[in-house]
PDB file of N, CA and C in Angstrom:
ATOM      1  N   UNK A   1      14.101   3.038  41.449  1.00  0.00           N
ATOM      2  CA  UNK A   1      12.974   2.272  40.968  1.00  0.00           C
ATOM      3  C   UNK A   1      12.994   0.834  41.475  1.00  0.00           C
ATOM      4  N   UNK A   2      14.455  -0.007  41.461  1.00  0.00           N
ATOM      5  CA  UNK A   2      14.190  -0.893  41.949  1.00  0.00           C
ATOM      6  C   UNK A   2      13.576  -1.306  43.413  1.00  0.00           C
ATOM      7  N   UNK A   3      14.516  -0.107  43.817  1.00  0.00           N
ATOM      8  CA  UNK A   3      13.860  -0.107  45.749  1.00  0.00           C
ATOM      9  C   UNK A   3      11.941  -0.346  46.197  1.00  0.00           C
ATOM     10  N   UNK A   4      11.518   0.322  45.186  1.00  0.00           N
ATOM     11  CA  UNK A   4       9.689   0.866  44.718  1.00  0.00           C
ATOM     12  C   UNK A   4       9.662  -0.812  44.389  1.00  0.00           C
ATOM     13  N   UNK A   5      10.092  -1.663  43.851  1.00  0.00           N
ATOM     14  CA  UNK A   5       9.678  -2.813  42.791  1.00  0.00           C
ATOM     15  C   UNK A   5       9.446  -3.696  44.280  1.00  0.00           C
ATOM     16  N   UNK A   6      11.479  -3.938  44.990  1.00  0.00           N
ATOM     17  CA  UNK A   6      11.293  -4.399  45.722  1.00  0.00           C
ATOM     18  C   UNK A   6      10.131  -4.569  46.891  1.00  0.00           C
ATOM     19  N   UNK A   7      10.316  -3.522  47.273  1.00  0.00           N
ATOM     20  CA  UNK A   7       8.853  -3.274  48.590  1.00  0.00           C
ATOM     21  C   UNK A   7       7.411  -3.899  48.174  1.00  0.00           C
ATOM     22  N   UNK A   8       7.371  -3.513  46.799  1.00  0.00           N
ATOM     23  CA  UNK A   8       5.995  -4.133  46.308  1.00  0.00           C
ATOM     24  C   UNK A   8       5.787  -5.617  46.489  1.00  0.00           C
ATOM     25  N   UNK A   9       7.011  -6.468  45.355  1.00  0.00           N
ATOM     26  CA  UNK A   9       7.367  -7.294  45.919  1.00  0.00           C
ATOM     27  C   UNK A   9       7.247  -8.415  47.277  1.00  0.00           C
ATOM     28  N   UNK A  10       8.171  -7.480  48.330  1.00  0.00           N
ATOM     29  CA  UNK A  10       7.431  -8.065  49.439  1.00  0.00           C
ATOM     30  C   UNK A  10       6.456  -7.500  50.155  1.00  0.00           C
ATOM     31  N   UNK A  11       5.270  -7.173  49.681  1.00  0.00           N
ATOM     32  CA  UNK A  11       3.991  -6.467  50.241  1.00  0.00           C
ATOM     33  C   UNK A  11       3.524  -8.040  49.445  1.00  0.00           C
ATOM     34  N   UNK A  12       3.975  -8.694  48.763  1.00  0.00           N
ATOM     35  CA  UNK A  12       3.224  -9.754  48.274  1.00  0.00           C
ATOM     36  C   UNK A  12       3.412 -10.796  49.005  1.00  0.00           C
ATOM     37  N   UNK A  13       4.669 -11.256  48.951  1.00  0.00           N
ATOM     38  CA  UNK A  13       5.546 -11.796  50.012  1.00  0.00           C
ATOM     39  C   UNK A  13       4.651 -12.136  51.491  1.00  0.00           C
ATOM     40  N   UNK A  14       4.512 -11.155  51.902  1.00  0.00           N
ATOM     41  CA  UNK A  14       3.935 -10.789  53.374  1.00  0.00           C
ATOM     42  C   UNK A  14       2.291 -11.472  53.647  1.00  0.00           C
ATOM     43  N   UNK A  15       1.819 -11.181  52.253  1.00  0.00           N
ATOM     44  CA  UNK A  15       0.152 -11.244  51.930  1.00  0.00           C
ATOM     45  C   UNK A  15      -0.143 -13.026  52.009  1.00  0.00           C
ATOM     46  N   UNK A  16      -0.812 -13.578  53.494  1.00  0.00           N
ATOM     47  CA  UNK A  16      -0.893 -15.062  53.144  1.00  0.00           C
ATOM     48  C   UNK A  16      -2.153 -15.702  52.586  1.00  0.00           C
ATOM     49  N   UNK A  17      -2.479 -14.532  51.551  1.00  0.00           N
ATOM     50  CA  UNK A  17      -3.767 -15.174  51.100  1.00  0.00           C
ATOM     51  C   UNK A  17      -3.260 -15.534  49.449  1.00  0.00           C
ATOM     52  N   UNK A  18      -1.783 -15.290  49.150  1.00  0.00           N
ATOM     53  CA  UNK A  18      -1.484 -15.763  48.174  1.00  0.00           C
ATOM     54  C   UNK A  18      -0.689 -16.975  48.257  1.00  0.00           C
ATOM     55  N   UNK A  19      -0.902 -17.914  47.050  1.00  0.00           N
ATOM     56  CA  UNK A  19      -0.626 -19.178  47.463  1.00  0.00           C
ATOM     57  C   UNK A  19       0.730 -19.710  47.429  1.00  0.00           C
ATOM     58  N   UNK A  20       1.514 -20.357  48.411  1.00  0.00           N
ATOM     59  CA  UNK A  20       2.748 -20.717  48.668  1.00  0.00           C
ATOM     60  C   UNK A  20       3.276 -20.566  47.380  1.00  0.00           C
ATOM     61  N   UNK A  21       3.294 -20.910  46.464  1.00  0.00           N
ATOM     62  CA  UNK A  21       4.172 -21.855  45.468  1.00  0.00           C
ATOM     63  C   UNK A  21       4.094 -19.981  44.436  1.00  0.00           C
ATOM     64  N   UNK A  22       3.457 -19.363  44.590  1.00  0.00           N
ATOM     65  CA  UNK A  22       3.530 -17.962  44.317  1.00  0.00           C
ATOM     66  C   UNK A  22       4.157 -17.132  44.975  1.00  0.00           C
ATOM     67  N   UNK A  23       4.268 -17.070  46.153  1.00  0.00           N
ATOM     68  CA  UNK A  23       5.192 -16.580  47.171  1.00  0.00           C
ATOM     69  C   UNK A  23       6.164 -16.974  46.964  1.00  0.00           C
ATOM     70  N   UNK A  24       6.561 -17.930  47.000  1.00  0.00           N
ATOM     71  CA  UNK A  24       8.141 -18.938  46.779  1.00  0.00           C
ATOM     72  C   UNK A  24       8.840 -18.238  45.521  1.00  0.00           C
ATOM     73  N   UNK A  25       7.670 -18.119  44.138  1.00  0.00           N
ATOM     74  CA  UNK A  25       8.692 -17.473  42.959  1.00  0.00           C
ATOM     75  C   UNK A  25       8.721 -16.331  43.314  1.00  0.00           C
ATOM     76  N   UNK A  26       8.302 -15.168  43.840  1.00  0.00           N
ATOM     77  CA  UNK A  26       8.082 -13.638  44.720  1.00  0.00           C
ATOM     78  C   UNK A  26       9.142 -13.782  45.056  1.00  0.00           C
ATOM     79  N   UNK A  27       9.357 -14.525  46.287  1.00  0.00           N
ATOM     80  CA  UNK A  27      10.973 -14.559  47.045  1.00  0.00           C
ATOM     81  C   UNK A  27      12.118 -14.543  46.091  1.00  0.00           C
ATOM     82  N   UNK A  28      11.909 -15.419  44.773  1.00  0.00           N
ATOM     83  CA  UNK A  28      12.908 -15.852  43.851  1.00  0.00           C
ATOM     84  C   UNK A  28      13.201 -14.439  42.962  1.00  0.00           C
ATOM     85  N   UNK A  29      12.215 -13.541  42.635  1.00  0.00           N
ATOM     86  CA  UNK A  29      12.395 -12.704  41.766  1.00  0.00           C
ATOM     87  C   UNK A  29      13.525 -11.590  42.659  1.00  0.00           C
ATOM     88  N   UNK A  30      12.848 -11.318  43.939  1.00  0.00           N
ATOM     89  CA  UNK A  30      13.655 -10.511  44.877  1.00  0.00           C
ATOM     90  C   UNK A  30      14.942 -10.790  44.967  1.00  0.00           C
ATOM     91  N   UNK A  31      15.392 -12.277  45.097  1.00  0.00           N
ATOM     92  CA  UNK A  31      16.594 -12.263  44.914  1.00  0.00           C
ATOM     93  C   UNK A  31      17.263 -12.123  44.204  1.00  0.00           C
ATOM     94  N   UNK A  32      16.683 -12.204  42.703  1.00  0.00           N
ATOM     95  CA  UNK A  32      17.276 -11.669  41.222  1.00  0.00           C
ATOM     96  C   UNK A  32      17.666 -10.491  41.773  1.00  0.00           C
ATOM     97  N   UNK A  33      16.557  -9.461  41.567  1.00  0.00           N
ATOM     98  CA  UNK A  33      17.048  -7.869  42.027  1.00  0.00           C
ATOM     99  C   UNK A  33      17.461  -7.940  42.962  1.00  0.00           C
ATOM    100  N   UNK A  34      18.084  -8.159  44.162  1.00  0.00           N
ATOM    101  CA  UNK A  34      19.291  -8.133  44.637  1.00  0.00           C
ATOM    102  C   UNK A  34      20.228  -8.556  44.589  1.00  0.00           C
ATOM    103  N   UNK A  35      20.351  -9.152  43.337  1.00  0.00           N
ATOM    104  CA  UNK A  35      22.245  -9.495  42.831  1.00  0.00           C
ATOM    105  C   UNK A  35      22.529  -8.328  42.633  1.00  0.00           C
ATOM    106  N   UNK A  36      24.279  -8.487  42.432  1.00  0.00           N
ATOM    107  CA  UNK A  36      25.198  -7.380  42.466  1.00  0.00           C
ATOM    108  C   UNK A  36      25.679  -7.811  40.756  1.00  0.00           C
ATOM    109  N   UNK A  37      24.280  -7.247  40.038  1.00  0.00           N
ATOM    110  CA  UNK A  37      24.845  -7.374  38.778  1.00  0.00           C
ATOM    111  C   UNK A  37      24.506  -6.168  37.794  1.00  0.00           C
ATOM    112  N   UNK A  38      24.010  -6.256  36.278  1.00  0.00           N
ATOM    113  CA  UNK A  38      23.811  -4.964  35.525  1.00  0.00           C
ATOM    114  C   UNK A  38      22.497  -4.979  35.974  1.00  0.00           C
ATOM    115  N   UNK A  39      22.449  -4.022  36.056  1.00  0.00           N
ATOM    116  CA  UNK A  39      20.511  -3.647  36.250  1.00  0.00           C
ATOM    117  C   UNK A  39      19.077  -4.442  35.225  1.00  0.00           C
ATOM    118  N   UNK A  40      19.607  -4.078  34.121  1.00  0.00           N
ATOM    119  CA  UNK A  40      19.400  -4.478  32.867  1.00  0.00           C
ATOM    120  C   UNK A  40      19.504  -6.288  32.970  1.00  0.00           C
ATOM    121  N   UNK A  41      20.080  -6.761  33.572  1.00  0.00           N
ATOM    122  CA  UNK A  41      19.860  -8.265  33.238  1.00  0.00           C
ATOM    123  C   UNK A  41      19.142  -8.683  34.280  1.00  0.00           C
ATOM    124  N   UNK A  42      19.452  -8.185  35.735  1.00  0.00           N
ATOM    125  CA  UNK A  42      18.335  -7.937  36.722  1.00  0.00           C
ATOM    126  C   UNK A  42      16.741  -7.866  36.318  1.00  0.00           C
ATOM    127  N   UNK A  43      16.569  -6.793  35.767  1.00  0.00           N
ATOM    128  CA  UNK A  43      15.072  -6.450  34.831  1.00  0.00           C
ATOM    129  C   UNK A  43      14.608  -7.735  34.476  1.00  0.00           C
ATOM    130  N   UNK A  44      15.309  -8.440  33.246  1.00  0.00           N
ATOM    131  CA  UNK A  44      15.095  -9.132  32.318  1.00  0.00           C
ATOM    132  C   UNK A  44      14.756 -10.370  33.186  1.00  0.00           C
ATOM    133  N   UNK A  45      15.659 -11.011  33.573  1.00  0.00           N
ATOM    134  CA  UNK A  45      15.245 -12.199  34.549  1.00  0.00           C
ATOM    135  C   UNK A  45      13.892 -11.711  35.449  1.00  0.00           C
ATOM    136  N   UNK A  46      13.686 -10.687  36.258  1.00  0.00           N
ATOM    137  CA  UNK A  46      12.483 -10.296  36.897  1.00  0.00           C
ATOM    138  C   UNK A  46      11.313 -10.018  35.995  1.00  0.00           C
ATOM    139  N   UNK A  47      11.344  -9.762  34.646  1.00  0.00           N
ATOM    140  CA  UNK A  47      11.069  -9.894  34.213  1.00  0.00           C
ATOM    141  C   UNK A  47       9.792 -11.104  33.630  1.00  0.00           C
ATOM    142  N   UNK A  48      11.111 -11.849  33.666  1.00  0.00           N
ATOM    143  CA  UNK A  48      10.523 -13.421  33.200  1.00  0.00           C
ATOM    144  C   UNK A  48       9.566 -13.898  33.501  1.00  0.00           C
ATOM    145  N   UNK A  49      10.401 -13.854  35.162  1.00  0.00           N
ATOM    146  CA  UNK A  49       9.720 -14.665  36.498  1.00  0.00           C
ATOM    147  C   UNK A  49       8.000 -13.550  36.622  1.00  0.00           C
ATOM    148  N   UNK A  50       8.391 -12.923  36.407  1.00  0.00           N
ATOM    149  CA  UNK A  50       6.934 -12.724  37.140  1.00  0.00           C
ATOM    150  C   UNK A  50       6.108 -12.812  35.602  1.00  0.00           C
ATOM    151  N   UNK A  51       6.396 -12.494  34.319  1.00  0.00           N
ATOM    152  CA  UNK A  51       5.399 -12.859  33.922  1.00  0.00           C
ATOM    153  C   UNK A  51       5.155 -14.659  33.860  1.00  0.00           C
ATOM    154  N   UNK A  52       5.618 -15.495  33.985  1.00  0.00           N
ATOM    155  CA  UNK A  52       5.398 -16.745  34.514  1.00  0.00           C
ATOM    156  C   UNK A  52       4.128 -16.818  35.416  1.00  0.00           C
ATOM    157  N   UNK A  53       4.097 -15.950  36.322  1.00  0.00           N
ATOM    158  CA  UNK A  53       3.530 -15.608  37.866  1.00  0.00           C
ATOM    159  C   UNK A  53       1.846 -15.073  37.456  1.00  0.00           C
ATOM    160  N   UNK A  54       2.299 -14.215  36.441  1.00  0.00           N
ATOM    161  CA  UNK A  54       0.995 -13.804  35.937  1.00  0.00           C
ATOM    162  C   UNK A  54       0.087 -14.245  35.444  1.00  0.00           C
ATOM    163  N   UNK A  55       0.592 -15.822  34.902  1.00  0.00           N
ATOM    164  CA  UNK A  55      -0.335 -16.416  34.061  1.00  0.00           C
ATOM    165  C   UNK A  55      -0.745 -17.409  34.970  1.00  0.00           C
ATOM    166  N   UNK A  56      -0.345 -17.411  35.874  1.00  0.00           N
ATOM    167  CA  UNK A  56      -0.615 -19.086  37.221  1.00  0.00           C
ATOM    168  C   UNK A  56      -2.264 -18.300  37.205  1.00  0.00           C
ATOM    169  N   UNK A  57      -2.919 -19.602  37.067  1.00  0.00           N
ATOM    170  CA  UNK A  57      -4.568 -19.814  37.168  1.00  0.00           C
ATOM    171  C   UNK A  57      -5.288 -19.155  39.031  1.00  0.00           C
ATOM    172  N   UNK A  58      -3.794 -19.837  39.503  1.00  0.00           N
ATOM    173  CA  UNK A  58      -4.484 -19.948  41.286  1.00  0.00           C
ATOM    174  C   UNK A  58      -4.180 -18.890  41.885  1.00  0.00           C
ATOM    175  N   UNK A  59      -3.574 -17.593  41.117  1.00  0.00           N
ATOM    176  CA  UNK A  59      -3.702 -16.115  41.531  1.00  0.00           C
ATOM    177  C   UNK A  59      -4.707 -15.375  41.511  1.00  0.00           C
ATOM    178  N   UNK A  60      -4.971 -14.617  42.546  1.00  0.00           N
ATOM    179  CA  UNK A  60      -6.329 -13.709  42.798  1.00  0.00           C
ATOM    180  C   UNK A  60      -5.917 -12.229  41.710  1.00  0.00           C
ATOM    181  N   UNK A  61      -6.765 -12.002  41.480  1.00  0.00           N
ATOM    182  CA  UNK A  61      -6.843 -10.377  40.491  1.00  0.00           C
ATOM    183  C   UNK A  61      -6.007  -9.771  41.283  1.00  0.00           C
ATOM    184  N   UNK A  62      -6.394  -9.512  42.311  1.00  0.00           N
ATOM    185  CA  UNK A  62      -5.786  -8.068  43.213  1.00  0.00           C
ATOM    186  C   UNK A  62      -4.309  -8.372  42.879  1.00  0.00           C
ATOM    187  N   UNK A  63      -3.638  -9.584  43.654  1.00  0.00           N
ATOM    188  CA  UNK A  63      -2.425  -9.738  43.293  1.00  0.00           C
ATOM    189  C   UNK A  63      -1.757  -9.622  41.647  1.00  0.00           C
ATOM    190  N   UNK A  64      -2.606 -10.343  40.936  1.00  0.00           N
ATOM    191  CA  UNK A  64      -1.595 -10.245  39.800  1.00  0.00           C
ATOM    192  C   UNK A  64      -1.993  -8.477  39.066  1.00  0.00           C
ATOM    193  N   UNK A  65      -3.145  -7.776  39.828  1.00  0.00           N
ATOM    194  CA  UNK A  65      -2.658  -5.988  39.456  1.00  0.00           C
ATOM    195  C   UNK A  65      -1.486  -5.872  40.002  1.00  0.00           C
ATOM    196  N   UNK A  66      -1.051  -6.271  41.545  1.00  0.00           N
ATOM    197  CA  UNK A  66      -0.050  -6.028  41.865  1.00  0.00           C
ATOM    198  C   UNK A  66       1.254  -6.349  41.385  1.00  0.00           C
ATOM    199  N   UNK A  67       1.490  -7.509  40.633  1.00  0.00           N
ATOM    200  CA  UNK A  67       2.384  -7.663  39.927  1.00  0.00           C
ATOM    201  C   UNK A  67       2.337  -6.986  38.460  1.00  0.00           C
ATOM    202  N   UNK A  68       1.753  -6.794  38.160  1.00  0.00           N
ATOM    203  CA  UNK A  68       1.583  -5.999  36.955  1.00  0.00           C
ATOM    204  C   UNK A  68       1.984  -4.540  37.046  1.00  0.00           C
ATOM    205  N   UNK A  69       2.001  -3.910  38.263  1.00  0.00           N
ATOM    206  CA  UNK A  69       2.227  -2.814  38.636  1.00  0.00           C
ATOM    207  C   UNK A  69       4.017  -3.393  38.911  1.00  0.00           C
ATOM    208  N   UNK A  70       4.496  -3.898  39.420  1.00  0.00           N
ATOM    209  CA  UNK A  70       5.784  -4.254  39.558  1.00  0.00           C
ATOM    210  C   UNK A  70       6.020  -4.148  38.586  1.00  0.00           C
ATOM    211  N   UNK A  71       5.532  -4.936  37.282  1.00  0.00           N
ATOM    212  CA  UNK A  71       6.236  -4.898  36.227  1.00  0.00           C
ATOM    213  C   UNK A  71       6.231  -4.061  35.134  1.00  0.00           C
ATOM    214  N   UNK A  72       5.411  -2.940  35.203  1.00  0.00           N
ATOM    215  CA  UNK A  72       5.393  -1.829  34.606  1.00  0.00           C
ATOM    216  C   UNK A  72       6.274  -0.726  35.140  1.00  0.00           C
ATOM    217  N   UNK A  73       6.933  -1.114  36.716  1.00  0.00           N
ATOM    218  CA  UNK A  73       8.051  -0.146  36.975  1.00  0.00           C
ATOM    219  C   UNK A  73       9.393  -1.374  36.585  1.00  0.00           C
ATOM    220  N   UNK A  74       9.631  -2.026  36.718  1.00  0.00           N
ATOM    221  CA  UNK A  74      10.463  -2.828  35.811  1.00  0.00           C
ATOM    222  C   UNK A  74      11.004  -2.127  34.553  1.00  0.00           C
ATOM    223  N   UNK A  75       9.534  -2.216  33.775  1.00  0.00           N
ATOM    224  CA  UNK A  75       9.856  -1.695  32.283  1.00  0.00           C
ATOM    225  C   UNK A  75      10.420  -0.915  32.061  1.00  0.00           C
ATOM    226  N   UNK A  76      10.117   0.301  33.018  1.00  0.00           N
ATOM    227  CA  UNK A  76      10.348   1.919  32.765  1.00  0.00           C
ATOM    228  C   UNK A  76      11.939   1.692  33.047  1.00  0.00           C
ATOM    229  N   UNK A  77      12.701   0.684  33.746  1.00  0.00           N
ATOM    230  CA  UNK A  77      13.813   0.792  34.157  1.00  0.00           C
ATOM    231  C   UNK A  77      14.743   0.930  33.108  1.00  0.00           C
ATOM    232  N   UNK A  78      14.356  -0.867  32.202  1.00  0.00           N
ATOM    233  CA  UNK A  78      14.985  -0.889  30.799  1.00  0.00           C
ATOM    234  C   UNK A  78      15.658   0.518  30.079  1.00  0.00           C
TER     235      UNK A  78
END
């Protein structure tokens, strides 16, 4: 599941119609999930960060479905 999160992730990453400073926390969450830690605290911090992400004003719909979809496979991980 995380592998599915990741890719999504950077499918956002990649997308330059989203705005730097959104991309930048994107990059940040990815690197959460790739620590070499419990899965479960992984989640939680990715978690965070993207709902942070979700509420930024200067995100387009499409993207924050897309994060919303990240974070509904997140959940299922818990």
């Amino acid at each position: 599941m995380i592998p599915e999160a990741l890719e999504l992730l950077n499918e956002i990453c990649d997308d330059n119609t989203v705005p730097k400073n959104i991309r930048n926390k994107i990059r940040n969450t990815v690197l959460i999930l790739k620590e070499e830690k419990e899965n479960s605290l992984k989640v939680n911090e990715s978690l965070q960060e993207l709902d942070e992400i979700s509420d930024d004003p200067n995100i387009s719909s499409y993207t924050r479905a897309q994060i919303w979809n990240v974070v509904s496979i997140l959940e299922s991980i818990k």
